[in-house]
Every structure is written in C-alpha cells, then in structure tokens.
N, C-alpha and C. Protein backbone atom coordinates (compact mmCIF):
# COMPACT_ATOMS: atom_id res chain seq x y z
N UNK A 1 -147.05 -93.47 -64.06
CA UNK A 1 -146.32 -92.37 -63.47
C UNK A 1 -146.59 -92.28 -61.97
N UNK A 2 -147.65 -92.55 -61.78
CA UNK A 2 -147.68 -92.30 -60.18
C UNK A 2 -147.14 -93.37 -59.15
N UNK A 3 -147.05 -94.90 -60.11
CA UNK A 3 -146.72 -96.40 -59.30
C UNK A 3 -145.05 -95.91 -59.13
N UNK A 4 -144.54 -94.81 -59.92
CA UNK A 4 -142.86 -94.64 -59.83
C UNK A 4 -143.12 -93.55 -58.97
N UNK A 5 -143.63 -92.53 -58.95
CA UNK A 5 -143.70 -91.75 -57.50
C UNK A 5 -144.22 -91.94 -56.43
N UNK A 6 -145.07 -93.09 -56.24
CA UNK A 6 -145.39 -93.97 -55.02
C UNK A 6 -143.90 -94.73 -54.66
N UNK A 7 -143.30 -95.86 -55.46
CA UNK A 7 -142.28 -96.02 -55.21
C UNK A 7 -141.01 -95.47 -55.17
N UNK A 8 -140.48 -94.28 -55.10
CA UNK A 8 -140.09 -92.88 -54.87
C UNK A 8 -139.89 -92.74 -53.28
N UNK A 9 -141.47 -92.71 -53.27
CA UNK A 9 -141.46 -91.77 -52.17
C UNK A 9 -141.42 -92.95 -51.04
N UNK A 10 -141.84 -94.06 -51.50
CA UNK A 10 -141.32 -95.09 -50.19
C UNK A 10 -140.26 -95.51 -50.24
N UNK A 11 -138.95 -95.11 -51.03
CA UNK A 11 -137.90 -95.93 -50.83
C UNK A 11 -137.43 -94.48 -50.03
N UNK A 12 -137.67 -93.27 -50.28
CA UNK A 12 -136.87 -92.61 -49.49
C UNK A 12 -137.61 -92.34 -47.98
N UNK A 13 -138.86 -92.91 -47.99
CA UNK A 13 -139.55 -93.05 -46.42
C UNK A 13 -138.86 -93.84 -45.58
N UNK A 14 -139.17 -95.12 -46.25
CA UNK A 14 -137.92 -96.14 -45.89
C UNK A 14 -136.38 -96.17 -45.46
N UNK A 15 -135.90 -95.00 -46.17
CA UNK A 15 -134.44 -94.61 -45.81
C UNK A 15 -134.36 -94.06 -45.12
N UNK A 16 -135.10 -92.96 -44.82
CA UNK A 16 -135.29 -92.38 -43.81
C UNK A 16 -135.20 -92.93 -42.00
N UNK A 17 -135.78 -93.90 -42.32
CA UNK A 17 -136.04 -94.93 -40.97
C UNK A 17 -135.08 -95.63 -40.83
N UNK A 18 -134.36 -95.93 -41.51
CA UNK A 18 -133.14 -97.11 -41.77
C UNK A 18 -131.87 -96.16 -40.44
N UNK A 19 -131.36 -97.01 -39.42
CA UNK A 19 -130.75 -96.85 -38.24
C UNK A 19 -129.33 -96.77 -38.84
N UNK A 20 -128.27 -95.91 -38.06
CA UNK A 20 -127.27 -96.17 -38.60
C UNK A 20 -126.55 -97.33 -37.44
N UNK A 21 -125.32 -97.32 -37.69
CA UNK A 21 -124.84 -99.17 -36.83
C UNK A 21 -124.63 -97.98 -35.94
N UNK A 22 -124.34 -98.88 -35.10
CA UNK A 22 -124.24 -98.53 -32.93
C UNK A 22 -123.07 -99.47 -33.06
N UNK A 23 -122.27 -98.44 -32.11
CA UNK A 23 -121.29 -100.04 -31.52
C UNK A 23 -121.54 -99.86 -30.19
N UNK A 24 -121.44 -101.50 -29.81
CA UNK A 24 -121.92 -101.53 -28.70
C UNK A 24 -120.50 -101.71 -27.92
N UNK A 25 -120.58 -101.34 -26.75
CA UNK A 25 -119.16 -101.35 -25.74
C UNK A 25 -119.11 -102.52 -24.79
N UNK A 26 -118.65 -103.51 -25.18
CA UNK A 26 -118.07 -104.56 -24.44
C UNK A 26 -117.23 -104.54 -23.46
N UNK A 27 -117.55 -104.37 -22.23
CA UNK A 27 -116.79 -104.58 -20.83
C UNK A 27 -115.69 -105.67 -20.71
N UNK A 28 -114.79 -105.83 -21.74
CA UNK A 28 -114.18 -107.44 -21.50
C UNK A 28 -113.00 -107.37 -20.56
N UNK A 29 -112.95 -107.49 -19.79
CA UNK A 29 -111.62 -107.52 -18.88
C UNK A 29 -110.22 -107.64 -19.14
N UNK A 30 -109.20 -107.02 -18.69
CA UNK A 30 -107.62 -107.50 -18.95
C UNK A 30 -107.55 -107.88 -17.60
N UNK A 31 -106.33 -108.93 -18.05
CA UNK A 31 -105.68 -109.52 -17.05
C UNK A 31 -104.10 -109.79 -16.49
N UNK A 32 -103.12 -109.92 -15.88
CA UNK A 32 -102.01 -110.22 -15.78
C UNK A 32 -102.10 -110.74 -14.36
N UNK A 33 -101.43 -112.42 -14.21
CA UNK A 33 -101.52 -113.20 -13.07
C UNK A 33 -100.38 -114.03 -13.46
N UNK A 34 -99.64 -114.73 -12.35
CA UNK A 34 -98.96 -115.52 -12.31
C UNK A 34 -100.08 -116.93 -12.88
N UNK A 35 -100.87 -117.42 -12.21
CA UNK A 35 -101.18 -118.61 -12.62
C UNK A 35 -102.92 -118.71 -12.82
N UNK A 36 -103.63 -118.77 -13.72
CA UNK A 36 -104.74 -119.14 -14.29
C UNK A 36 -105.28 -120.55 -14.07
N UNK A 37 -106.63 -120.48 -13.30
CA UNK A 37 -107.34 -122.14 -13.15
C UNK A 37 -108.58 -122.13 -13.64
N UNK A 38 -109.15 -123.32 -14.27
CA UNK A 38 -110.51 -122.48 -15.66
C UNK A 38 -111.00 -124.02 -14.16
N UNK A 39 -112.52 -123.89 -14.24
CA UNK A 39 -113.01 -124.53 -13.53
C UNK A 39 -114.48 -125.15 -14.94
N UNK A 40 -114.17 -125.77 -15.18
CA UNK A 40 -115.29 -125.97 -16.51
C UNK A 40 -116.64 -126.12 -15.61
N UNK A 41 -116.86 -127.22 -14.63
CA UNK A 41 -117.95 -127.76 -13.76
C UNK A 41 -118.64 -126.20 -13.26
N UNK A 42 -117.92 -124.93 -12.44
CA UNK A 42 -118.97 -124.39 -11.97
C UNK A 42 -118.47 -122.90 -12.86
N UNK A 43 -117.82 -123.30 -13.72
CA UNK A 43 -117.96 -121.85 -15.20
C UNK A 43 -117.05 -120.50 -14.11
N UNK A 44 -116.09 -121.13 -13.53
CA UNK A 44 -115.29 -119.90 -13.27
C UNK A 44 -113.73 -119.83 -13.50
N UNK A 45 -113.10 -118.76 -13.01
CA UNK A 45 -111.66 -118.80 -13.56
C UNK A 45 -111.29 -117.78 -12.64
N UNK A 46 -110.05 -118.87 -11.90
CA UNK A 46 -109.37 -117.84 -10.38
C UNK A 46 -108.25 -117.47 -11.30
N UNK A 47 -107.90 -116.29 -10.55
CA UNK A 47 -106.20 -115.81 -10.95
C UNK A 47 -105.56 -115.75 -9.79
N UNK A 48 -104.38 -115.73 -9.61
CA UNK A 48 -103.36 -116.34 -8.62
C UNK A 48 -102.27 -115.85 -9.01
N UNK A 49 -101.97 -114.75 -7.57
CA UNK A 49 -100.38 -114.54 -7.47
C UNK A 49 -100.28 -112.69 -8.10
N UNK A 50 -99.94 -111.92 -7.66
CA UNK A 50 -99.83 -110.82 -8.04
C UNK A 50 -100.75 -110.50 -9.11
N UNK A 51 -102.02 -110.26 -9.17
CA UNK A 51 -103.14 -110.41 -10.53
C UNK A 51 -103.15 -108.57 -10.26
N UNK A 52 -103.53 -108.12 -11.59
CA UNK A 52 -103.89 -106.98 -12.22
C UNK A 52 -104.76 -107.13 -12.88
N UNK A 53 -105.82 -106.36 -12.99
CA UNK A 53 -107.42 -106.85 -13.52
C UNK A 53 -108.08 -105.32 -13.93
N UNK A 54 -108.45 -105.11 -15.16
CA UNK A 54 -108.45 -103.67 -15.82
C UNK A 54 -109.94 -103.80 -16.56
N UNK A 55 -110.85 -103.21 -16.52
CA UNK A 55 -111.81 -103.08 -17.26
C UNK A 55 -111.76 -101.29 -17.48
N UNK A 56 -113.08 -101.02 -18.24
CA UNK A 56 -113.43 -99.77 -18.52
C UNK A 56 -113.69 -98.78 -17.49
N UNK A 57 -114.16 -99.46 -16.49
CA UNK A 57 -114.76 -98.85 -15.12
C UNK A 57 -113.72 -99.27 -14.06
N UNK A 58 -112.93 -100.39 -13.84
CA UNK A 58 -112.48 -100.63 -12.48
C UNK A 58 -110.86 -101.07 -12.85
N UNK A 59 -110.14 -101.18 -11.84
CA UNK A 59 -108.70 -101.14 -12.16
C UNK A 59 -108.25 -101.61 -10.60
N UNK A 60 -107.57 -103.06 -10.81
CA UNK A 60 -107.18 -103.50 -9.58
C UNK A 60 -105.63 -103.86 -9.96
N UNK A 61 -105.14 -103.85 -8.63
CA UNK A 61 -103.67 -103.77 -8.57
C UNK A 61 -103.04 -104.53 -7.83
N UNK A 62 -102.48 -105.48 -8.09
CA UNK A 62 -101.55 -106.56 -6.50
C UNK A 62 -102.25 -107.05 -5.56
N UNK A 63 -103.42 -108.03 -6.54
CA UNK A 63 -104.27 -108.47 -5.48
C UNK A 63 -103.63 -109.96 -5.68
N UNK A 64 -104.08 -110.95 -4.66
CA UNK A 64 -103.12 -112.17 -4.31
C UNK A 64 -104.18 -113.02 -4.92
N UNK A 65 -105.58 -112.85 -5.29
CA UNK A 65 -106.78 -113.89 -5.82
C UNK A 65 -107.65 -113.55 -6.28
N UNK A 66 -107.73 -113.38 -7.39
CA UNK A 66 -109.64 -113.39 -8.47
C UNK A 66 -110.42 -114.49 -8.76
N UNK A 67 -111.29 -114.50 -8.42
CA UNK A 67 -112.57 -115.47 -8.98
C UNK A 67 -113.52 -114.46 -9.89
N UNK A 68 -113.33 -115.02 -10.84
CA UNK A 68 -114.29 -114.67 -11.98
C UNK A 68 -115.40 -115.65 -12.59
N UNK A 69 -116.58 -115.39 -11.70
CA UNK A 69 -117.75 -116.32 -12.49
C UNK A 69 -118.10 -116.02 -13.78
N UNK A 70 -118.23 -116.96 -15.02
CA UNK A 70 -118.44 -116.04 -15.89
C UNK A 70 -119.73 -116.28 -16.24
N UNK A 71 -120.50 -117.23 -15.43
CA UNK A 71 -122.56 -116.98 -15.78
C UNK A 71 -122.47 -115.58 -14.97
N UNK A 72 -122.20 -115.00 -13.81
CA UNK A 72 -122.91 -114.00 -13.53
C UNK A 72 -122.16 -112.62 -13.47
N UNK A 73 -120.99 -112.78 -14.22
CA UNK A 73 -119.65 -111.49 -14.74
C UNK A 73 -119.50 -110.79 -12.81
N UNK A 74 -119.60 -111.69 -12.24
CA UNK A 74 -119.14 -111.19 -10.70
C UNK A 74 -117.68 -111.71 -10.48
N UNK A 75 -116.69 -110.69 -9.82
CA UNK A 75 -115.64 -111.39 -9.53
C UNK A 75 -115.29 -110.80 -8.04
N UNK A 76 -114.69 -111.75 -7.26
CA UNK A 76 -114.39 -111.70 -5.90
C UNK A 76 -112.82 -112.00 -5.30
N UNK A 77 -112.49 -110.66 -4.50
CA UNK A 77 -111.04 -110.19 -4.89
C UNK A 77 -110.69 -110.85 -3.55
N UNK A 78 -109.26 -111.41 -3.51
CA UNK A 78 -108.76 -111.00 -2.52
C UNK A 78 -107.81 -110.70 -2.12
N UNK A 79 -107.15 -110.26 -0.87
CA UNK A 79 -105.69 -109.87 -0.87
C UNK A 79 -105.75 -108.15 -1.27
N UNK A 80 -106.91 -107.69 -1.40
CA UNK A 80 -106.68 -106.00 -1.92
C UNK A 80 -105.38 -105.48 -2.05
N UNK A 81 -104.73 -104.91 -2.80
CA UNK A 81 -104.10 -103.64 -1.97
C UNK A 81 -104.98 -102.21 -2.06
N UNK A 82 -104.85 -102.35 -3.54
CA UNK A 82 -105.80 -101.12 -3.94
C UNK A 82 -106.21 -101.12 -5.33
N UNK A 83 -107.17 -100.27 -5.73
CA UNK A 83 -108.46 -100.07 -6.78
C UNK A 83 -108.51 -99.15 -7.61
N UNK A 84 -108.93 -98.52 -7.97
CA UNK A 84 -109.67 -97.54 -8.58
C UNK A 84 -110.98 -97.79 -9.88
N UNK A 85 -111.93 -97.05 -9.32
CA UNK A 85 -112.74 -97.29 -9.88
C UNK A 85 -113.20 -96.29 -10.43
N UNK A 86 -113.68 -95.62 -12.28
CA UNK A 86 -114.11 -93.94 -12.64
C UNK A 86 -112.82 -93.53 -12.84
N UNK A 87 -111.64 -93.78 -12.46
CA UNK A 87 -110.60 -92.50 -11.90
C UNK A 87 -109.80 -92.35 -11.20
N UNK A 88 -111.01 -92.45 -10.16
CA UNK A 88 -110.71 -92.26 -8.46
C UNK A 88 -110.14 -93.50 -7.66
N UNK A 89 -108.87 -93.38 -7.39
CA UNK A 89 -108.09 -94.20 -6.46
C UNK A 89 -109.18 -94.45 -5.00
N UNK A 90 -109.01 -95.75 -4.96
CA UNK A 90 -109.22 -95.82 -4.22
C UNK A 90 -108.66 -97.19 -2.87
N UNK A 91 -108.33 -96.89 -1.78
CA UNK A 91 -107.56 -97.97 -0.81
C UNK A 91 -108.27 -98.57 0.05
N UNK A 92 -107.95 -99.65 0.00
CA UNK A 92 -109.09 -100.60 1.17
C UNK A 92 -108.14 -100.92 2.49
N UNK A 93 -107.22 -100.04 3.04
CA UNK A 93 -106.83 -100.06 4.36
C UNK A 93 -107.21 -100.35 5.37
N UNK A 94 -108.97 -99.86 5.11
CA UNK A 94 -109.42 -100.28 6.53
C UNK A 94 -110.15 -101.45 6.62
N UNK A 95 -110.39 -101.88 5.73
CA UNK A 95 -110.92 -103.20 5.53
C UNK A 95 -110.54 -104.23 6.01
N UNK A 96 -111.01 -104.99 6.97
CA UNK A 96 -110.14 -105.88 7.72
C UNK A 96 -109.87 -107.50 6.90
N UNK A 97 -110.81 -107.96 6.42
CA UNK A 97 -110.60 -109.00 5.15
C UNK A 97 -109.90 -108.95 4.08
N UNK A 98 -110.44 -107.60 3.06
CA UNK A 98 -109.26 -106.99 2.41
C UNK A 98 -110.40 -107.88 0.90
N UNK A 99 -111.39 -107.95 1.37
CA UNK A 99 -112.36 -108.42 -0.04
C UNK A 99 -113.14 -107.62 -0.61
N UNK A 100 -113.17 -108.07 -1.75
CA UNK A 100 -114.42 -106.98 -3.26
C UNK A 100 -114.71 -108.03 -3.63
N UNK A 101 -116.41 -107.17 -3.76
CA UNK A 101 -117.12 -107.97 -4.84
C UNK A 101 -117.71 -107.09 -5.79
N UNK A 102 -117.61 -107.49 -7.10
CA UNK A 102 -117.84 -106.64 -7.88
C UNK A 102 -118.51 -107.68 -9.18
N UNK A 103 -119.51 -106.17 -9.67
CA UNK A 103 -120.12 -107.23 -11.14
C UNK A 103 -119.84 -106.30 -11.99
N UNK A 104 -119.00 -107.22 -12.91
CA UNK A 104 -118.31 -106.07 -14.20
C UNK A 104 -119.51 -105.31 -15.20
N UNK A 105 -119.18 -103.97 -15.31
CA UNK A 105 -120.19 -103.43 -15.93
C UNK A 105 -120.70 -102.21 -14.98
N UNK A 106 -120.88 -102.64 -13.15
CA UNK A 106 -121.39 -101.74 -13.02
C UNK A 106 -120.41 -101.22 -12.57
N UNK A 107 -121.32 -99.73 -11.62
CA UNK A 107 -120.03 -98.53 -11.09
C UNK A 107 -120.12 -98.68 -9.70
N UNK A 108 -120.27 -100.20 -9.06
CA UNK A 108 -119.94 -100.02 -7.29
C UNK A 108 -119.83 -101.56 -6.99
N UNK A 109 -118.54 -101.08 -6.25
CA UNK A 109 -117.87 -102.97 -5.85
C UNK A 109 -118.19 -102.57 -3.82
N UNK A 110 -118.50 -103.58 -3.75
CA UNK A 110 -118.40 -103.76 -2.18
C UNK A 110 -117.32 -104.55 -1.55
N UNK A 111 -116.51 -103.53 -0.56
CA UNK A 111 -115.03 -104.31 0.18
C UNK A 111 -115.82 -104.71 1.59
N UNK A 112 -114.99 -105.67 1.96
CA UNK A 112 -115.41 -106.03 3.34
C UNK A 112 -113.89 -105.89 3.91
C-alpha cells in the first residue's frame, strides 16, 4: 500500500513539473522582387528590382537591392525609399547613400 502511494504521489509530482509546449516565433522573412540570385560559395541571396521585404519587426518598400546573408540573418538595403519598423514609418530622405543595415530579429537598422 504505501509502494502505490509513493508511486501516486510521484507521478503527480512529476506532472506537475511537466512544461506545457512554447511556440517559438520564427522571424522568417517575405519577399517580392523582380529577380532572385542564391550565391551558394558565400551563403547569400540578393533581390533585385523593386524588392518588398516584410518581417515581424521591419517592413521595406521599393528598394532597388537586398543582400541577405543567411550565416549572419544581416541584410543590406539599397536604393531606400522607405521603412517602417514597430509601426512607425519611417523615411530615409536624408540619407545621402540611401543604405540599411539590418539583422533580422532585432529592433534597430542603421541608414547611411
């Protein structure tokens, strides 16, 4: 009697502890470009030609070039027009290059 209330009381100890599932949130990017180039040798992939580029956090619009490394999820814009990142619109007018760099996932791209 007691080896069944020992085992009792550890299966519901045990349950107790038991995690429920997590989903985890995958940052995976959308895309829309005129023309796609996969670079196998240094693991990246430009987009070309009117590209639109959408994650959870950032949202680009009528940019003329993406490079997307995908060892280090950094991608480097060019041609800006404009962004938003959170929400918040944002325009790179004064930017005289008209470049972002950004690493997907976080919440701050740097324009030059």
């Amino acid at each position: 009697m007691k080896n069944l209330f020992l085992a009792i009381a550890l299966i519901i100890g045990l349950n107790s502890f038991a995690q429920d599932k997590t989903e985890i949130k995958n940052d995976k990017p959308e895309f829309k470009c005129d023309v796609v180039k996969f670079n196998k040798e240094t693991n990246t992939i430009e987009l070309l030609g009117n590209v639109s580029f959408k994650t959870d956090i950032i949202e680009l619009e009528k940019a003329e070039k993406i490079l997307l490394n995908k060892e280090t999820n950094e991608i480097i814009v060019s041609g800006l027009a404009q962004f938003t990142i959170d929400g918040a619109i944002q325009i790179s007018e004064k930017a005289d290059k008209k470049i972002m760099r950004y690493k997907i996932g976080e919440r701050i791209a740097y324009v030059e």
